[in-house]
PDB file of N, CA and C in Angstrom:
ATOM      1  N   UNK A   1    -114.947  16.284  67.092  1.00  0.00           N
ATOM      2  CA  UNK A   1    -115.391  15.159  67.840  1.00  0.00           C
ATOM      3  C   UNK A   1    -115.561  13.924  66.989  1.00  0.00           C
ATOM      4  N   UNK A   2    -115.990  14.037  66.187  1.00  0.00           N
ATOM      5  CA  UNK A   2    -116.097  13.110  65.114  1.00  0.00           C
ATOM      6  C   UNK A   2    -114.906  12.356  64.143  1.00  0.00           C
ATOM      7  N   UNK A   3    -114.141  13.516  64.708  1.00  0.00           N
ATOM      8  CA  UNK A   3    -112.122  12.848  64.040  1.00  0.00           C
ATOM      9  C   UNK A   3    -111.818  12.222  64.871  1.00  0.00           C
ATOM     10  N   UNK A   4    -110.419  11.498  64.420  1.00  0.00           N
ATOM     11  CA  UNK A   4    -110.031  10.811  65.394  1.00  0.00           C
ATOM     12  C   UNK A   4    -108.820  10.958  64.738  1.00  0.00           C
ATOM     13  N   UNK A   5    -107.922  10.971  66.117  1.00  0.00           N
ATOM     14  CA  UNK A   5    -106.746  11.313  65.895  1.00  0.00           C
ATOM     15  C   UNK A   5    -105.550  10.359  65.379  1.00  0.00           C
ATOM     16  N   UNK A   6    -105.007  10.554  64.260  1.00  0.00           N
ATOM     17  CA  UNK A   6    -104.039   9.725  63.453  1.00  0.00           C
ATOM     18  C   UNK A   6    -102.757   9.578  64.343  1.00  0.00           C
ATOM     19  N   UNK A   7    -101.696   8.175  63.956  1.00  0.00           N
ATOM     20  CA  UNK A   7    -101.149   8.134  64.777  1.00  0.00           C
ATOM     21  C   UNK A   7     -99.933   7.574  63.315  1.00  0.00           C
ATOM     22  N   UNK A   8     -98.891   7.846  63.535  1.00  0.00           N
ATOM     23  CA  UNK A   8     -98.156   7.522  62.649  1.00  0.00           C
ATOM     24  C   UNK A   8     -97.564   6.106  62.918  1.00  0.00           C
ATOM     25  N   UNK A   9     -97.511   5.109  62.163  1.00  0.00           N
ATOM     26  CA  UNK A   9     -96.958   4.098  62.357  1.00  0.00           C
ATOM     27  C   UNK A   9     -95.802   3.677  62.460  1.00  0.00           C
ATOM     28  N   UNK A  10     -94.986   3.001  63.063  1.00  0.00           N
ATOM     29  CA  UNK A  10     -93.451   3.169  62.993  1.00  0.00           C
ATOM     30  C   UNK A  10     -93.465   1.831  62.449  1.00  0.00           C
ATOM     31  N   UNK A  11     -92.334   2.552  61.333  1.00  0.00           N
ATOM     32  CA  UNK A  11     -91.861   2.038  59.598  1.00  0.00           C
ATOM     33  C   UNK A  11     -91.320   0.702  60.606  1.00  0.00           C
ATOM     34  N   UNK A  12     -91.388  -0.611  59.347  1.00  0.00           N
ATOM     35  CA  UNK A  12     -90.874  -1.890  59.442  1.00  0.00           C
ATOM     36  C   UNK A  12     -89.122  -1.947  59.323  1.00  0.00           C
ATOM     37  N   UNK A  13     -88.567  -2.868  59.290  1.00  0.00           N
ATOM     38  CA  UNK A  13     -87.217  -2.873  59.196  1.00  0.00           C
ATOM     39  C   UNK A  13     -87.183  -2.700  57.210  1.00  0.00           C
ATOM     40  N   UNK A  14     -86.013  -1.413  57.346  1.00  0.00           N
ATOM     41  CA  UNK A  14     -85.772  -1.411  54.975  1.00  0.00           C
ATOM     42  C   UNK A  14     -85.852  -2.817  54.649  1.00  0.00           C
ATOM     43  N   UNK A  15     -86.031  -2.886  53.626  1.00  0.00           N
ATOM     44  CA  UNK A  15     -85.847  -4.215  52.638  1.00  0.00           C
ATOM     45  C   UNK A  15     -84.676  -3.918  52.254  1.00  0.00           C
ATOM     46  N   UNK A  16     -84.024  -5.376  52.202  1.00  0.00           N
ATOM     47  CA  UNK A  16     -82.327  -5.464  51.669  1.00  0.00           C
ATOM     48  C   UNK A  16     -82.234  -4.650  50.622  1.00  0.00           C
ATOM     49  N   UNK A  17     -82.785  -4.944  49.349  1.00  0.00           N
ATOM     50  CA  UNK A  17     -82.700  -3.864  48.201  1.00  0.00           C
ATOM     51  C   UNK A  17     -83.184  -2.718  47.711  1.00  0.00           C
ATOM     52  N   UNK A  18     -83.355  -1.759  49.012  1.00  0.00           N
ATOM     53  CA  UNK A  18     -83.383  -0.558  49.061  1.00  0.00           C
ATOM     54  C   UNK A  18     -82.649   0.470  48.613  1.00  0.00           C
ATOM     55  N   UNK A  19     -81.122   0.276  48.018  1.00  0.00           N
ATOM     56  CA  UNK A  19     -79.937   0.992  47.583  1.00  0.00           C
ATOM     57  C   UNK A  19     -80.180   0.438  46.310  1.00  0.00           C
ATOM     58  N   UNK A  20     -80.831  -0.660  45.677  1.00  0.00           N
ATOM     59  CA  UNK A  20     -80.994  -0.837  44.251  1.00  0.00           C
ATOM     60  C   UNK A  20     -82.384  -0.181  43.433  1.00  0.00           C
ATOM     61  N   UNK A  21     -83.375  -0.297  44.598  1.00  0.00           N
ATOM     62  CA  UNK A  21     -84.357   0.745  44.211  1.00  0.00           C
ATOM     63  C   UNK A  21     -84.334   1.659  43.989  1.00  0.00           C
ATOM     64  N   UNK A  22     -83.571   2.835  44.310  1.00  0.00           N
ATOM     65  CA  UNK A  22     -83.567   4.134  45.274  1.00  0.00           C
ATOM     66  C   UNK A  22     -82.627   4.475  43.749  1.00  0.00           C
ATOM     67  N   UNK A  23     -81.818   3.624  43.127  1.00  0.00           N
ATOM     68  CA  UNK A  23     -80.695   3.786  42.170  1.00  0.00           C
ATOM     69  C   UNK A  23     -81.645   3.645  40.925  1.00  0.00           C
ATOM     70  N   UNK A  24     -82.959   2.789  40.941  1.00  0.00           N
ATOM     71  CA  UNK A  24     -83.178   2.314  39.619  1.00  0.00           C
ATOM     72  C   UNK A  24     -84.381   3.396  39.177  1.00  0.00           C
ATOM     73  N   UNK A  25     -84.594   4.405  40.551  1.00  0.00           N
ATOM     74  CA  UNK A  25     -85.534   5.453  40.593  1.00  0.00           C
ATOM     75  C   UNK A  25     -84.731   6.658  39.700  1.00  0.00           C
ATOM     76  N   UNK A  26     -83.695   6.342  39.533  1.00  0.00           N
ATOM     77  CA  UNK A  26     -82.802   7.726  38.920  1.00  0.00           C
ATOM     78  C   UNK A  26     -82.204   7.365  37.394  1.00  0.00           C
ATOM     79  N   UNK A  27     -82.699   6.368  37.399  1.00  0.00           N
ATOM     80  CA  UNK A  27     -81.983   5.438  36.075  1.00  0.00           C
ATOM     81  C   UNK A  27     -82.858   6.343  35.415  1.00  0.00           C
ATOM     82  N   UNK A  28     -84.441   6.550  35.011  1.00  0.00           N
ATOM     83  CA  UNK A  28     -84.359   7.379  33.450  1.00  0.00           C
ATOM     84  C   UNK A  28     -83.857   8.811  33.581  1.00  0.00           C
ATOM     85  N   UNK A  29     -83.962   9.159  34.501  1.00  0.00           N
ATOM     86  CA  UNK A  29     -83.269  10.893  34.441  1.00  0.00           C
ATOM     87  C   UNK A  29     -81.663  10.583  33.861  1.00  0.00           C
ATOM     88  N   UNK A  30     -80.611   9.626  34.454  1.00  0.00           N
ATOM     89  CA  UNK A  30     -79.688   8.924  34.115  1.00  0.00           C
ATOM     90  C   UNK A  30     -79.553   8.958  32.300  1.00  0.00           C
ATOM     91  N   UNK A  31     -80.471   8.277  31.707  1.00  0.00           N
ATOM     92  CA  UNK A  31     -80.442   8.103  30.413  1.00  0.00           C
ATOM     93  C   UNK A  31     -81.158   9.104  29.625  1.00  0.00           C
ATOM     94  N   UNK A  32     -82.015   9.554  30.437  1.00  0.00           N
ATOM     95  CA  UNK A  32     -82.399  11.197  29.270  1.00  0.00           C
ATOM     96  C   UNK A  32     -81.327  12.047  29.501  1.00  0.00           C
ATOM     97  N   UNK A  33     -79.983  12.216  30.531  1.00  0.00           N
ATOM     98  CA  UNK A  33     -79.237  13.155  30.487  1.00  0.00           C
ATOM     99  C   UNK A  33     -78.415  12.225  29.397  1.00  0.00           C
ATOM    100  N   UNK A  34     -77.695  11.179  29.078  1.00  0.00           N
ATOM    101  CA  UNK A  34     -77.139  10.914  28.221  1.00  0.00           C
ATOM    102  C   UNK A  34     -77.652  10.559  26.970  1.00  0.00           C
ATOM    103  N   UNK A  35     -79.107  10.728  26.797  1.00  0.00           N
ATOM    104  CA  UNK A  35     -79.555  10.978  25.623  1.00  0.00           C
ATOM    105  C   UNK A  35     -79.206  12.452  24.761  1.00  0.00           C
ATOM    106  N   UNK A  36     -79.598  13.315  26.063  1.00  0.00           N
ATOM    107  CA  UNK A  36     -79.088  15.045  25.572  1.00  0.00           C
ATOM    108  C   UNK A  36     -77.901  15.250  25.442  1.00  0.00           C
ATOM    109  N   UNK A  37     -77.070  14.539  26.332  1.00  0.00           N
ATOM    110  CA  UNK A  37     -75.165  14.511  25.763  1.00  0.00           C
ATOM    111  C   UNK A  37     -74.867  14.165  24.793  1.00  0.00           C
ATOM    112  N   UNK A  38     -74.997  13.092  24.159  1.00  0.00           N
ATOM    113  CA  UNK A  38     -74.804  12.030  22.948  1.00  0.00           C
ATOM    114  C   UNK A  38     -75.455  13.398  21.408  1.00  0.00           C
ATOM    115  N   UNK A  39     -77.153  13.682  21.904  1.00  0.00           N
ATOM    116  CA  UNK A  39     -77.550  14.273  20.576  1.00  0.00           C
ATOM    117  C   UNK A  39     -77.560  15.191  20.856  1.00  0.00           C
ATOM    118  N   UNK A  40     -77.141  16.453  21.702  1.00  0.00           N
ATOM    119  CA  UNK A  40     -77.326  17.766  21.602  1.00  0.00           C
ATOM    120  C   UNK A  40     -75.911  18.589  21.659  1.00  0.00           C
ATOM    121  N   UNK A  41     -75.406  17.990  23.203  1.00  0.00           N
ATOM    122  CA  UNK A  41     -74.591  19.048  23.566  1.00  0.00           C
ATOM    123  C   UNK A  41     -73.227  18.683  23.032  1.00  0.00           C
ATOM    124  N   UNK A  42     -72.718  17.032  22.869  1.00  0.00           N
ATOM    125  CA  UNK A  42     -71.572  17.113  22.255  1.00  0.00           C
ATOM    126  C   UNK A  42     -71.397  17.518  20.521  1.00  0.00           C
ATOM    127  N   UNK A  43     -72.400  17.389  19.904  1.00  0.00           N
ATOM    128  CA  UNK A  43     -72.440  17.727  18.785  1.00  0.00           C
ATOM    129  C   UNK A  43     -72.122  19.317  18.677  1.00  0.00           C
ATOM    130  N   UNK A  44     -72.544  20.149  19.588  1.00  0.00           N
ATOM    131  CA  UNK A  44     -72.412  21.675  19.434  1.00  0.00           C
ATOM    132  C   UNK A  44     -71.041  21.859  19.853  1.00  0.00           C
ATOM    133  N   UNK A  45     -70.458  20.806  20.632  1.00  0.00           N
ATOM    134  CA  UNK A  45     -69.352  21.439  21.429  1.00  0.00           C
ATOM    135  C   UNK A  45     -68.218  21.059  19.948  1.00  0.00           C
ATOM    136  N   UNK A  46     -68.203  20.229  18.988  1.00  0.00           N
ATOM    137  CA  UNK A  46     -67.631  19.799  18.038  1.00  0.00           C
ATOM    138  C   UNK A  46     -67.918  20.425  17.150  1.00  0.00           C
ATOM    139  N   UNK A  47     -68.979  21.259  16.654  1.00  0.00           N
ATOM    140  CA  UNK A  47     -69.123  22.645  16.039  1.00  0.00           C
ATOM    141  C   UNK A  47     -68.903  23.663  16.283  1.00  0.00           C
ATOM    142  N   UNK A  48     -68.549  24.089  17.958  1.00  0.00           N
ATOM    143  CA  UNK A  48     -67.748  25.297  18.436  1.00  0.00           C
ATOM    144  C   UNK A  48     -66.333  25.040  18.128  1.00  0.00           C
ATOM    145  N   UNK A  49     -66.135  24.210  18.174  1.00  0.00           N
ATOM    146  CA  UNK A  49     -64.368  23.609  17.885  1.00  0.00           C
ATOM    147  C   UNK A  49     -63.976  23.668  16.585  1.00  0.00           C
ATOM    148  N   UNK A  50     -64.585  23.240  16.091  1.00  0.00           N
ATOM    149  CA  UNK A  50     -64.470  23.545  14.162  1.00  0.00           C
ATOM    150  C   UNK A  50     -64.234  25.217  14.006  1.00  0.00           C
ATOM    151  N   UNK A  51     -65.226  25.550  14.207  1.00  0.00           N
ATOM    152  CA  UNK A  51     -65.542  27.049  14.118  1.00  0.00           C
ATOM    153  C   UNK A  51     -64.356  27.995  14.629  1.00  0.00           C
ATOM    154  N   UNK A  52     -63.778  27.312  15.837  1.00  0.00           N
ATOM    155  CA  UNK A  52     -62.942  28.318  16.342  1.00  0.00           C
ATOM    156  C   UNK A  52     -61.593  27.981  15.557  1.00  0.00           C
ATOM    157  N   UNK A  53     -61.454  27.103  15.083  1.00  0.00           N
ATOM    158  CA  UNK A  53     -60.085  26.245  14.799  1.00  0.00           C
ATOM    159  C   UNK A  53     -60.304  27.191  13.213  1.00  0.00           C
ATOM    160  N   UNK A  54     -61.495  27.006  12.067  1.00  0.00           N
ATOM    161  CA  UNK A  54     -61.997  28.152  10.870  1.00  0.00           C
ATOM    162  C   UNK A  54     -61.504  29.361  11.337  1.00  0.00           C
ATOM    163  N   UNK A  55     -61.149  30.306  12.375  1.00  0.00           N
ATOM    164  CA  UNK A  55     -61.022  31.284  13.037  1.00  0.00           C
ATOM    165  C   UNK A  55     -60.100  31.310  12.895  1.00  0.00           C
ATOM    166  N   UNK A  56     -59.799  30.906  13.437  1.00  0.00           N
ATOM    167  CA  UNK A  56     -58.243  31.039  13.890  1.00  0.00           C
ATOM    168  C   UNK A  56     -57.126  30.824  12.526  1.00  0.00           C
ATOM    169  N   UNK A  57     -57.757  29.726  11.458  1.00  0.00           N
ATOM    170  CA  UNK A  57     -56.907  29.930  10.609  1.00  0.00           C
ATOM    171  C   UNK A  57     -57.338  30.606   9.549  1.00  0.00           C
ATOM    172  N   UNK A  58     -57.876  31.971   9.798  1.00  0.00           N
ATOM    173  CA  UNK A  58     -57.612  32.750   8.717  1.00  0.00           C
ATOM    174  C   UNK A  58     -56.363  33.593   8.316  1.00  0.00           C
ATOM    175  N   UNK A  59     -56.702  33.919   6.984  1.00  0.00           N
ATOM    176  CA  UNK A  59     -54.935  34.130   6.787  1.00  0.00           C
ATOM    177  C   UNK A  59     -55.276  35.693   5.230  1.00  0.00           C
ATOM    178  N   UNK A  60     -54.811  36.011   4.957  1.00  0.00           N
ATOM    179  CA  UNK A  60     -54.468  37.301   3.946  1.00  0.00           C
ATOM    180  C   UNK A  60     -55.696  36.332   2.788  1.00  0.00           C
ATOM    181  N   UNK A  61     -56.361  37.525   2.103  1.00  0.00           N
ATOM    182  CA  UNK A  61     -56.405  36.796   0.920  1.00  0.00           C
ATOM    183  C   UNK A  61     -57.716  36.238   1.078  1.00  0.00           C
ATOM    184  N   UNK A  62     -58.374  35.351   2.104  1.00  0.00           N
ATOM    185  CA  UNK A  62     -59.135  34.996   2.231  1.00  0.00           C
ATOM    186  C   UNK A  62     -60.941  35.441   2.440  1.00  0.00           C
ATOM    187  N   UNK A  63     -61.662  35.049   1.593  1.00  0.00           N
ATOM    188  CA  UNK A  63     -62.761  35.459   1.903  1.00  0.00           C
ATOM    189  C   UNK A  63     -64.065  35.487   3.112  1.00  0.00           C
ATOM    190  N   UNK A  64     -63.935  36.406   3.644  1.00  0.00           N
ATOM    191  CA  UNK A  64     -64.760  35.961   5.307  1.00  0.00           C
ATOM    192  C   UNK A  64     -65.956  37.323   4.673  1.00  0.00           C
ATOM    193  N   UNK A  65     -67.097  36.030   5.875  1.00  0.00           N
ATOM    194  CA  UNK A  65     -68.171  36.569   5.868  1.00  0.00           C
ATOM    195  C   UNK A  65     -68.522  37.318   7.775  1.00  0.00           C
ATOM    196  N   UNK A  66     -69.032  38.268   7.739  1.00  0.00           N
ATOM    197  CA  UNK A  66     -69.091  38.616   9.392  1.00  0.00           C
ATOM    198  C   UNK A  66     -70.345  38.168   9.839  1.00  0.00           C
ATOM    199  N   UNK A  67     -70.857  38.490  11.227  1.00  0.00           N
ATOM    200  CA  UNK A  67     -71.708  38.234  11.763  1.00  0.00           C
ATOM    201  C   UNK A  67     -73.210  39.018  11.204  1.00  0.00           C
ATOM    202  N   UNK A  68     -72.644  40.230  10.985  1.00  0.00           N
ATOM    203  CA  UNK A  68     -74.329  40.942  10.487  1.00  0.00           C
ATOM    204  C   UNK A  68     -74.140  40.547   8.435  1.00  0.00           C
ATOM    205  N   UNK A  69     -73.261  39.777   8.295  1.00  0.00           N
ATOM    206  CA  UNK A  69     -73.526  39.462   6.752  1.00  0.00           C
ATOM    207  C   UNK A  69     -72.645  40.010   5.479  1.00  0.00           C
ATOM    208  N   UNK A  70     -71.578  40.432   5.682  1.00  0.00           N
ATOM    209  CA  UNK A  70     -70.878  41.673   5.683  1.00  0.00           C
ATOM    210  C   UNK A  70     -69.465  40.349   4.661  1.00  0.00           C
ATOM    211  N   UNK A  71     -69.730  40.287   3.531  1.00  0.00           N
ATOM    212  CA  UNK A  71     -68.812  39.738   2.939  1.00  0.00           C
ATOM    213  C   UNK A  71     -67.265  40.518   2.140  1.00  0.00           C
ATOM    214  N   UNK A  72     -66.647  40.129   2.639  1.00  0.00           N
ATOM    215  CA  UNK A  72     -65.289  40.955   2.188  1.00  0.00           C
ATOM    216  C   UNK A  72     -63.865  39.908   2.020  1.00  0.00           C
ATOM    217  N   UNK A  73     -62.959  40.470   1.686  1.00  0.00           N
ATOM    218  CA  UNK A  73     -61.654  40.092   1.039  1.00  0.00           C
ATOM    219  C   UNK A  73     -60.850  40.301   2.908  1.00  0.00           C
ATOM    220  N   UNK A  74     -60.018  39.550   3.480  1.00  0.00           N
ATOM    221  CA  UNK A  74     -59.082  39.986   4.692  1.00  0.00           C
ATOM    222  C   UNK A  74     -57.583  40.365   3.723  1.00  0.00           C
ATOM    223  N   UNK A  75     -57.383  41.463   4.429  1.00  0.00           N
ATOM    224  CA  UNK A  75     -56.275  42.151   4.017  1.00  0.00           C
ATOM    225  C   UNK A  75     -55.361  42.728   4.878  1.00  0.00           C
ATOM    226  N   UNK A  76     -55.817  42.199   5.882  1.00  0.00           N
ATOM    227  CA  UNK A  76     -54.543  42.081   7.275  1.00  0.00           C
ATOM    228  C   UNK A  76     -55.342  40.976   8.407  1.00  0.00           C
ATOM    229  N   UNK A  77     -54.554  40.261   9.245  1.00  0.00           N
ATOM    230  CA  UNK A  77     -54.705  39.636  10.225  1.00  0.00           C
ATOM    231  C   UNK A  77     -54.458  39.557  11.318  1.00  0.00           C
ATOM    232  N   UNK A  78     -54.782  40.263  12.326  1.00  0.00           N
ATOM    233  CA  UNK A  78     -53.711  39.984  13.652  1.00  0.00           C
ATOM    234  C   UNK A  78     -54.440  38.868  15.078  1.00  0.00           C
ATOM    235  N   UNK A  79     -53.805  39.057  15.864  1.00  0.00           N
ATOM    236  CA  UNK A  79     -54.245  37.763  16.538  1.00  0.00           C
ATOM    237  C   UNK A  79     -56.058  38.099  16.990  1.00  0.00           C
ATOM    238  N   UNK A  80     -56.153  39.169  16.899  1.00  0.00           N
ATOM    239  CA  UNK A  80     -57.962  39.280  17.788  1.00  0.00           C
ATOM    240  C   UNK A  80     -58.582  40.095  16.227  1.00  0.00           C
ATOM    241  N   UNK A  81     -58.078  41.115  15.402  1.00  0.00           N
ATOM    242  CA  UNK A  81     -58.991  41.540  14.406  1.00  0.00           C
ATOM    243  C   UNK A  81     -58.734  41.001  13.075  1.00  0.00           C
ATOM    244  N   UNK A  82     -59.661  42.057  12.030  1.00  0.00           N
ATOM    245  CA  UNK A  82     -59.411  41.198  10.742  1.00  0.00           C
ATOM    246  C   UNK A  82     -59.312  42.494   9.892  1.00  0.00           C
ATOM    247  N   UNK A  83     -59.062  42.764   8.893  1.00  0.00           N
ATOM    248  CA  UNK A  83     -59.083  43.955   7.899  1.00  0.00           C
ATOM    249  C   UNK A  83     -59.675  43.371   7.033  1.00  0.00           C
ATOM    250  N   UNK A  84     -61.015  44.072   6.631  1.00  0.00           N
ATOM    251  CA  UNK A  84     -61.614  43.134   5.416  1.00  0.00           C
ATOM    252  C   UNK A  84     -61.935  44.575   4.500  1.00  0.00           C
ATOM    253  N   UNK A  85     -61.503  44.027   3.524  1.00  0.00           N
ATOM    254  CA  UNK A  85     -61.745  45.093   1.982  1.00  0.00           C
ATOM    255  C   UNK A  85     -63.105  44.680   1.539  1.00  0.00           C
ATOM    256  N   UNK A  86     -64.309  45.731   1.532  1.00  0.00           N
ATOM    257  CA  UNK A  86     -65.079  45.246   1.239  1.00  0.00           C
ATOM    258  C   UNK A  86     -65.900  46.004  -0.248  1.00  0.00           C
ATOM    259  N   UNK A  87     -64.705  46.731  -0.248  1.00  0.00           N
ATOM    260  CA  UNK A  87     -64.985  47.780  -1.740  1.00  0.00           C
ATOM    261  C   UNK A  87     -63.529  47.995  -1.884  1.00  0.00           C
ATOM    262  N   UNK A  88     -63.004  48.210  -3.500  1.00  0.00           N
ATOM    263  CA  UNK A  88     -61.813  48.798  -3.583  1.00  0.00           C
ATOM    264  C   UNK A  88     -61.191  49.630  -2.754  1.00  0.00           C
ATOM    265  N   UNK A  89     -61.780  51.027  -2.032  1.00  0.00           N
ATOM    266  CA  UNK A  89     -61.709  52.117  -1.137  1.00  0.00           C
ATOM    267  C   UNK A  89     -61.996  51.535   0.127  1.00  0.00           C
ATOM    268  N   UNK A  90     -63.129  50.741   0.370  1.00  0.00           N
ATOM    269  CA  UNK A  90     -63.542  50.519   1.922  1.00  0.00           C
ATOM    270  C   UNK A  90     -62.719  49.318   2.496  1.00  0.00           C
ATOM    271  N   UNK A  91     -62.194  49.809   3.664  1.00  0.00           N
ATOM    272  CA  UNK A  91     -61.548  48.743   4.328  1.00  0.00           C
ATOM    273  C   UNK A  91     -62.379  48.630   5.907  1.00  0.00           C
ATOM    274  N   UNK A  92     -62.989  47.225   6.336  1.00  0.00           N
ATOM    275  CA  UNK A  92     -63.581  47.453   7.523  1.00  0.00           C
ATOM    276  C   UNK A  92     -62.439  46.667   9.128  1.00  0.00           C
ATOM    277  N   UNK A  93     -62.553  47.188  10.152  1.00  0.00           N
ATOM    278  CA  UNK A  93     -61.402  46.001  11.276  1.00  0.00           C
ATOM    279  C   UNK A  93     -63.033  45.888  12.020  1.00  0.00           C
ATOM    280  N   UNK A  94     -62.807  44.179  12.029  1.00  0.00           N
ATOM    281  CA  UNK A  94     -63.675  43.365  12.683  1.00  0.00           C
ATOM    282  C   UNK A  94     -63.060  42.323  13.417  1.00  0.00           C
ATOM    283  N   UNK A  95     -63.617  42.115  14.349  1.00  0.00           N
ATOM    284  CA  UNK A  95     -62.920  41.384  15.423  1.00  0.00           C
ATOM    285  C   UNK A  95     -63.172  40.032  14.962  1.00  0.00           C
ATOM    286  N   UNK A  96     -61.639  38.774  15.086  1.00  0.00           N
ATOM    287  CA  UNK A  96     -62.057  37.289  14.766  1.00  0.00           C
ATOM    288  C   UNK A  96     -63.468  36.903  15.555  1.00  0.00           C
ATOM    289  N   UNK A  97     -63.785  36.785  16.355  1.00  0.00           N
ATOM    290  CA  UNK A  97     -64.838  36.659  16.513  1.00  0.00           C
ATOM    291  C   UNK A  97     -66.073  37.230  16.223  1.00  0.00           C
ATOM    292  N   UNK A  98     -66.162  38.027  15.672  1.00  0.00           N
ATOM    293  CA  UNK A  98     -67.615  38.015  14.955  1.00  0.00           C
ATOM    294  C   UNK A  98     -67.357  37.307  13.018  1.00  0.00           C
ATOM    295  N   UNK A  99     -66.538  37.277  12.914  1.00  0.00           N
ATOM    296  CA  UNK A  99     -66.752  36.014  11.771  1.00  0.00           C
ATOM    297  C   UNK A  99     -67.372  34.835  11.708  1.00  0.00           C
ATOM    298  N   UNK A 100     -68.358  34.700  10.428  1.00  0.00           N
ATOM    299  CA  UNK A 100     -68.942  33.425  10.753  1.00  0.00           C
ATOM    300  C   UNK A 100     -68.731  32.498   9.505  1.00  0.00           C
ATOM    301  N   UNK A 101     -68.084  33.333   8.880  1.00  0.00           N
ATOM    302  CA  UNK A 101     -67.847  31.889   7.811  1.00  0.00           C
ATOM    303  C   UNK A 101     -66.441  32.196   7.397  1.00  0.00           C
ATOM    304  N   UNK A 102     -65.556  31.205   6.612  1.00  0.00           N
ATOM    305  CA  UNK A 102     -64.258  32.170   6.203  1.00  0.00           C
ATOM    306  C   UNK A 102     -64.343  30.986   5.015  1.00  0.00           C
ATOM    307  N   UNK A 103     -64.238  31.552   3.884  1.00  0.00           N
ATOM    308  CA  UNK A 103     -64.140  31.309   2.405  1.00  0.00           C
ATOM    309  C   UNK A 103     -62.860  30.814   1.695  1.00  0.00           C
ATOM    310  N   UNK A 104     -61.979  29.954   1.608  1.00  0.00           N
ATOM    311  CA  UNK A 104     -60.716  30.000   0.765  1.00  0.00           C
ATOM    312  C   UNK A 104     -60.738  30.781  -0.134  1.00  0.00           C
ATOM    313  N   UNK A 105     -59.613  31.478  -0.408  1.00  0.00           N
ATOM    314  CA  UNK A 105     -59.516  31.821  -2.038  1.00  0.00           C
ATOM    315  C   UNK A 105     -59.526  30.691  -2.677  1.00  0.00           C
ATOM    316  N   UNK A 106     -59.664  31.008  -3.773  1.00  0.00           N
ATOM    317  CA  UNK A 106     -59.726  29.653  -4.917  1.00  0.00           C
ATOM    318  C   UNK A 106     -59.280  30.753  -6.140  1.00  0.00           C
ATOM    319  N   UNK A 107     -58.387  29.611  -6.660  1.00  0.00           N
ATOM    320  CA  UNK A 107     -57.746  30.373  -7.798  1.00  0.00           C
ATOM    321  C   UNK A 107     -58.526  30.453  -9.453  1.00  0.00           C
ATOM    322  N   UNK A 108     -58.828  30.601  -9.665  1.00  0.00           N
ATOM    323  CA  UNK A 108     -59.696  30.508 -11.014  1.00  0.00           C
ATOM    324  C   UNK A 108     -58.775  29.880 -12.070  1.00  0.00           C
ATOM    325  N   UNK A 109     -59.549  29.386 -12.702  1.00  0.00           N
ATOM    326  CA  UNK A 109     -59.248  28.337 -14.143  1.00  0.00           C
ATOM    327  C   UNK A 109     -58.782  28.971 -14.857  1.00  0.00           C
ATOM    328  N   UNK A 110     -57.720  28.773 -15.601  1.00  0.00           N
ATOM    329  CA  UNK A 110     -57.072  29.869 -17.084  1.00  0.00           C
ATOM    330  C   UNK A 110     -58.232  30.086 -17.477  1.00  0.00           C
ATOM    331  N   UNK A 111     -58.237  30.199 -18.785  1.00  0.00           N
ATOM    332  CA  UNK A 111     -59.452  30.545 -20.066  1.00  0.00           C
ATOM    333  C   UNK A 111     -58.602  29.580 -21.334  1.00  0.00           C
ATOM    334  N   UNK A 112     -57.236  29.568 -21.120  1.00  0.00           N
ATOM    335  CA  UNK A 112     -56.947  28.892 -22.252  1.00  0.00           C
ATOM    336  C   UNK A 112     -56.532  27.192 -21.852  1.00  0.00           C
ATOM    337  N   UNK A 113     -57.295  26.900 -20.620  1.00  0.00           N
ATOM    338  CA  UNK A 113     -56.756  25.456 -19.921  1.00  0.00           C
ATOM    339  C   UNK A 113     -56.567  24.315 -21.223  1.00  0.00           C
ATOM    340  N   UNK A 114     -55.871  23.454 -20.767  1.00  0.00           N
ATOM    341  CA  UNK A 114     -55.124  22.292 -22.104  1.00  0.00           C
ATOM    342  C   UNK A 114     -56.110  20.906 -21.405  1.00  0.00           C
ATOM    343  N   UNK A 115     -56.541  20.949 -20.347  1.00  0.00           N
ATOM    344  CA  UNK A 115     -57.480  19.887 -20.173  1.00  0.00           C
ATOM    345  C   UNK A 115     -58.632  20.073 -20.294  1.00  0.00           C
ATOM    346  N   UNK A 116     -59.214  21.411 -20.788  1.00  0.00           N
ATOM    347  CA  UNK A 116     -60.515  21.193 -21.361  1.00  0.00           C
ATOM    348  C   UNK A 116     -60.843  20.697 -22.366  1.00  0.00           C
ATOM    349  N   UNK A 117     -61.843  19.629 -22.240  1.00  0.00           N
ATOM    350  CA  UNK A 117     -62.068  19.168 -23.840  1.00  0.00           C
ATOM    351  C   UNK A 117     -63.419  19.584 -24.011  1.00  0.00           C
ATOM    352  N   UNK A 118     -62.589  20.117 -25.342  1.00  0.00           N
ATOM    353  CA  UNK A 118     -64.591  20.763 -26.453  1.00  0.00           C
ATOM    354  C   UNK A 118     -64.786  19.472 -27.102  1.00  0.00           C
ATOM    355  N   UNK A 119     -65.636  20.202 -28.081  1.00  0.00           N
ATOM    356  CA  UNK A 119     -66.787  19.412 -28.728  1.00  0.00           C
ATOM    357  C   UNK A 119     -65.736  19.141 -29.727  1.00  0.00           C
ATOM    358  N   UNK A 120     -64.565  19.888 -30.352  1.00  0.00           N
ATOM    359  CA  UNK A 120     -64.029  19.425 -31.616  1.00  0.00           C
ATOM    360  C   UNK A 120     -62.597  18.373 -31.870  1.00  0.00           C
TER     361      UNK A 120
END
């Protein structure tokens, strides 16, 4: 008895710049998603690309490291595994994808090199 019953008012005519409001309400979600594009996600997607492209060109010879840590010599390659020598006797097949690093060989320095200069 003491309420009284509400009555809803019927809305005025929109204001002309109602489609610029309604747009400028979405503008920071707008720029925090291209804040997270710019510093998060394209940066990873350019480190998955590296990584796979490292993958892909491994080749005989080369030193790869695997996913659980597993450092070895590749001594065959085919398009999906890897043969890695990881003892004279032990040979392991690991799939290119669980590699996470791949090492060049590098050839080592004579011992008797002509461009080293000593002390004399």
């Amino acid at each position: 008895m003491f309420e009284s019953p509400a009555f809803a008012q019927a809305a005025g005519a929109a204001a002309p710049g109602g489609a610029v409001v309604g747009l400028l309400q979405f503008a920071p979600y707008i720029a925090i998603f291209a804040i997270f594009y710019f510093l998060m996600i394209r940066p990873q997607q350019q480190r998955m690309k590296a990584h796979r492209a490292m993958i892909d060109a491994v080749k005989k010879g080369d030193e790869v490291v695997t996913g659980g840590g597993i450092i070895g010599k590749a001594t065959k390659v085919t398009d999906t595994e890897v043969e890695v020598e990881v003892a004279p006797t032990v040979k392991l097949r690991v799939l290119k994808g669980t590699l996470s690093d791949v090492r060049l060989k590098t050839v080592p320095a004579a011992a008797n090199d002509s461009n080293s200069k000593t002390g004399a």
